[in-house]
N, C-alpha and C. Protein backbone atom coordinates (compact mmCIF):
# COMPACT_ATOMS: atom_id res chain seq x y z
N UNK A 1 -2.35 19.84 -10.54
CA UNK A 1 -1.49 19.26 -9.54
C UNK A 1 -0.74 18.10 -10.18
N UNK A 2 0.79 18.09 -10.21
CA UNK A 2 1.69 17.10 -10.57
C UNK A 2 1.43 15.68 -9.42
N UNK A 3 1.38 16.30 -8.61
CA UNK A 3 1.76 15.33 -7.91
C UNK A 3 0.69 14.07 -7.04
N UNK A 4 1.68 13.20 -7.30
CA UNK A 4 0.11 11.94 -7.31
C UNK A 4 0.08 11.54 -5.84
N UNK A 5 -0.88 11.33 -5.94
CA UNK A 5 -1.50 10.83 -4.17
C UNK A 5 -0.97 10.01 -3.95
N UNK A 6 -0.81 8.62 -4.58
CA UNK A 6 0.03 7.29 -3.90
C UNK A 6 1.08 6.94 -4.19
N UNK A 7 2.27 6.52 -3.84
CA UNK A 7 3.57 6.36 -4.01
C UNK A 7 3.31 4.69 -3.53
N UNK A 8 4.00 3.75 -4.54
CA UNK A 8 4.48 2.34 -4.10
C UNK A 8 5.54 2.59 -3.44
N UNK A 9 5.36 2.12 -2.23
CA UNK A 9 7.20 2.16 -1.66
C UNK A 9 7.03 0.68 -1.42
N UNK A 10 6.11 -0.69 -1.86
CA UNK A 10 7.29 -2.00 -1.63
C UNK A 10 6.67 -2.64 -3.24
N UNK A 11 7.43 -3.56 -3.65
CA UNK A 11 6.52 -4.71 -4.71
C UNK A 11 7.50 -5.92 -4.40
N UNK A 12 6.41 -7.36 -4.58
CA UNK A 12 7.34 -8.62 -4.38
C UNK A 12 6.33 -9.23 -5.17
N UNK A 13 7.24 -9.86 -6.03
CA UNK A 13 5.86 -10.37 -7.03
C UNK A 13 6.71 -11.55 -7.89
N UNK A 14 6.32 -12.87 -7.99
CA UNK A 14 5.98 -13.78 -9.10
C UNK A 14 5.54 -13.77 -9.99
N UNK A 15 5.79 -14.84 -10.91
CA UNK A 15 4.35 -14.83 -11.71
C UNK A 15 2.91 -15.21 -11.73
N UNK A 16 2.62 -14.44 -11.87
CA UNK A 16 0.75 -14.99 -11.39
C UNK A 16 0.22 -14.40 -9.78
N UNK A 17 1.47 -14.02 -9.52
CA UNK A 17 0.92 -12.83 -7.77
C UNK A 17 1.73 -11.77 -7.67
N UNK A 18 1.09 -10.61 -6.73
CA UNK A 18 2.10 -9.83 -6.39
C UNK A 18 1.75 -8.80 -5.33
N UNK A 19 2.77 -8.65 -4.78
CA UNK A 19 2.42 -8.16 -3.42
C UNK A 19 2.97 -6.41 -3.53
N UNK A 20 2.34 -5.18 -3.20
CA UNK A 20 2.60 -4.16 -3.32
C UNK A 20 2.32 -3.73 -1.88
N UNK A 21 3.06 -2.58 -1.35
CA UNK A 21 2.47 -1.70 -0.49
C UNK A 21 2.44 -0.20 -0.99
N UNK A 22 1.04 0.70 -0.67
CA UNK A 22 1.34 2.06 -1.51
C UNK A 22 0.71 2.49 0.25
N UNK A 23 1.49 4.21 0.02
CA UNK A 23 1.09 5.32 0.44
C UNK A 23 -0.05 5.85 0.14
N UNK A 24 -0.74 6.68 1.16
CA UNK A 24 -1.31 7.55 0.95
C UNK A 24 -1.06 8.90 1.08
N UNK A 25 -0.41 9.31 0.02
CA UNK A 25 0.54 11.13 0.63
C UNK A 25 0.00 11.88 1.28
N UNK A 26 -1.60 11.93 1.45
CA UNK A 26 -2.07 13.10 2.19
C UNK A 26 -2.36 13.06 3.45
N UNK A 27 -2.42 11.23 3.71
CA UNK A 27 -3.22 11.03 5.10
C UNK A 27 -1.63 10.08 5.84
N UNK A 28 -0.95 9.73 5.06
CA UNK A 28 0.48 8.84 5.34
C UNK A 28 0.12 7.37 5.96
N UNK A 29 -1.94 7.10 5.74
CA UNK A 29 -2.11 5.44 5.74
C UNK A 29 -1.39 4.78 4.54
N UNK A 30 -1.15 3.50 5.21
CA UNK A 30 -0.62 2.31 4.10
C UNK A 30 -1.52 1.53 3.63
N UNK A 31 -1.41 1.14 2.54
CA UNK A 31 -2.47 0.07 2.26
C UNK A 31 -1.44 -0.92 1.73
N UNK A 32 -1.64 -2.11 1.85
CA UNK A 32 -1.50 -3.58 0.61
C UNK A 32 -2.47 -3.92 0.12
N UNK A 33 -2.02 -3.93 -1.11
CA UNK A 33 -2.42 -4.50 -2.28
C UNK A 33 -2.28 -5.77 -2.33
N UNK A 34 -2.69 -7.43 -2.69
CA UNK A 34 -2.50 -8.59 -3.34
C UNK A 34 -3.26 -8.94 -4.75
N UNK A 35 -2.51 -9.18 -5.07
CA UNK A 35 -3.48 -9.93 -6.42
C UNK A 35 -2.76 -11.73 -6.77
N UNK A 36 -3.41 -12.18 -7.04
CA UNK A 36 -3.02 -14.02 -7.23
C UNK A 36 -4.51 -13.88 -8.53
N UNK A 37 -3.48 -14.10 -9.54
CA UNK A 37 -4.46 -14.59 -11.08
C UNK A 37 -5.61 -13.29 -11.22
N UNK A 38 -6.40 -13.62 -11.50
CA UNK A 38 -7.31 -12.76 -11.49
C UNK A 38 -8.21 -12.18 -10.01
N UNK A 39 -8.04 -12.26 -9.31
CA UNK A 39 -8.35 -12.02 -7.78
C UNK A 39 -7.37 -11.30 -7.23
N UNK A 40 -7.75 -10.02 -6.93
CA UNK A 40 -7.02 -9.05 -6.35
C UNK A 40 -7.48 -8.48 -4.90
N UNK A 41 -7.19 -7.71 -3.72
CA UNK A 41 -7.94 -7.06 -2.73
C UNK A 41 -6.72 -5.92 -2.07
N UNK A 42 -6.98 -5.10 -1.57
CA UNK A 42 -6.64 -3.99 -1.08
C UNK A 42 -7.28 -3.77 0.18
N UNK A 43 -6.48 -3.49 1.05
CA UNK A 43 -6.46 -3.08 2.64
C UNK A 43 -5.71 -2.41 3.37
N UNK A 44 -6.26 -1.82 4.54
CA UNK A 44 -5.25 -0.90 5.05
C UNK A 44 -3.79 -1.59 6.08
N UNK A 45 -2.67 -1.50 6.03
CA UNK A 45 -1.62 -2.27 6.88
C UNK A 45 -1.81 -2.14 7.98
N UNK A 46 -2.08 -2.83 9.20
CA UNK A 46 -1.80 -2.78 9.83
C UNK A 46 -0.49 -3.16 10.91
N UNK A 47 -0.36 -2.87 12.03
CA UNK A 47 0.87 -3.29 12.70
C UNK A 47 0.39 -4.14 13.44
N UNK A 48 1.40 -5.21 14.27
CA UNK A 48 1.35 -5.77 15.56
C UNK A 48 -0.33 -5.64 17.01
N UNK A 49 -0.93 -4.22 16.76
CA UNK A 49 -1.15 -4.03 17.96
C UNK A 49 -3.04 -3.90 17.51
N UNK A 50 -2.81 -4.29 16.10
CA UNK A 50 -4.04 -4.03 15.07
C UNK A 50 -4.53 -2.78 14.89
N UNK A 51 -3.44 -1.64 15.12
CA UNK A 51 -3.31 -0.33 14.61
C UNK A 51 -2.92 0.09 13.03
N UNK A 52 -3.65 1.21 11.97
CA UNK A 52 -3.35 1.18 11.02
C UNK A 52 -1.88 1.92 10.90
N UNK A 53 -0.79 1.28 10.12
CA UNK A 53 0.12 1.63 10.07
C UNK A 53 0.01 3.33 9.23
N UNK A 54 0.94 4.51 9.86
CA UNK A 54 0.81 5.73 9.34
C UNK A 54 2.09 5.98 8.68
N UNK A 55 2.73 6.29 8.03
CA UNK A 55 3.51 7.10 7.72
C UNK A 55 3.71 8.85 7.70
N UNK A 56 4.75 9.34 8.36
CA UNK A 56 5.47 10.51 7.81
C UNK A 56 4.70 11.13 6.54
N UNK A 57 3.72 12.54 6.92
CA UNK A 57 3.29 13.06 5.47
C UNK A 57 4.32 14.11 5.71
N UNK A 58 4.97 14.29 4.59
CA UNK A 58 5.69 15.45 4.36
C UNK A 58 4.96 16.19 3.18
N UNK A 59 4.93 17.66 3.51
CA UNK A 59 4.42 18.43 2.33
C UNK A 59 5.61 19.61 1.82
């Protein structure tokens, strides 16, 4: 299989932090990513209503 499970669709980043959001292609949850220096964490996005944000899976 070519094709990879997570797609970045955001990055905002400094030096020394950076902020990503990736896909999940199969399930269309979001996660963010942060990292600041050596300390990083990953979670799922949520919206406004403390629902996990989904995206559109297209196959």
């Amino acid at each position: 299989m070519d094709k990879k499970r997570f797609e970045k669709i955001y990055y905002q980043g400094t030096l020394g932090t950076m902020t990503e959001i990736w896909v999940d292609r199969e399930t269309g949850v979001n996660y963010v990513f942060h990292r600041a220096g050596y300390a990083g964490g990953l979670t799922p996005l949520l919206d406004r209503d403390g629902k996990v944000v989904v995206s559109p899976v297209y196959r």
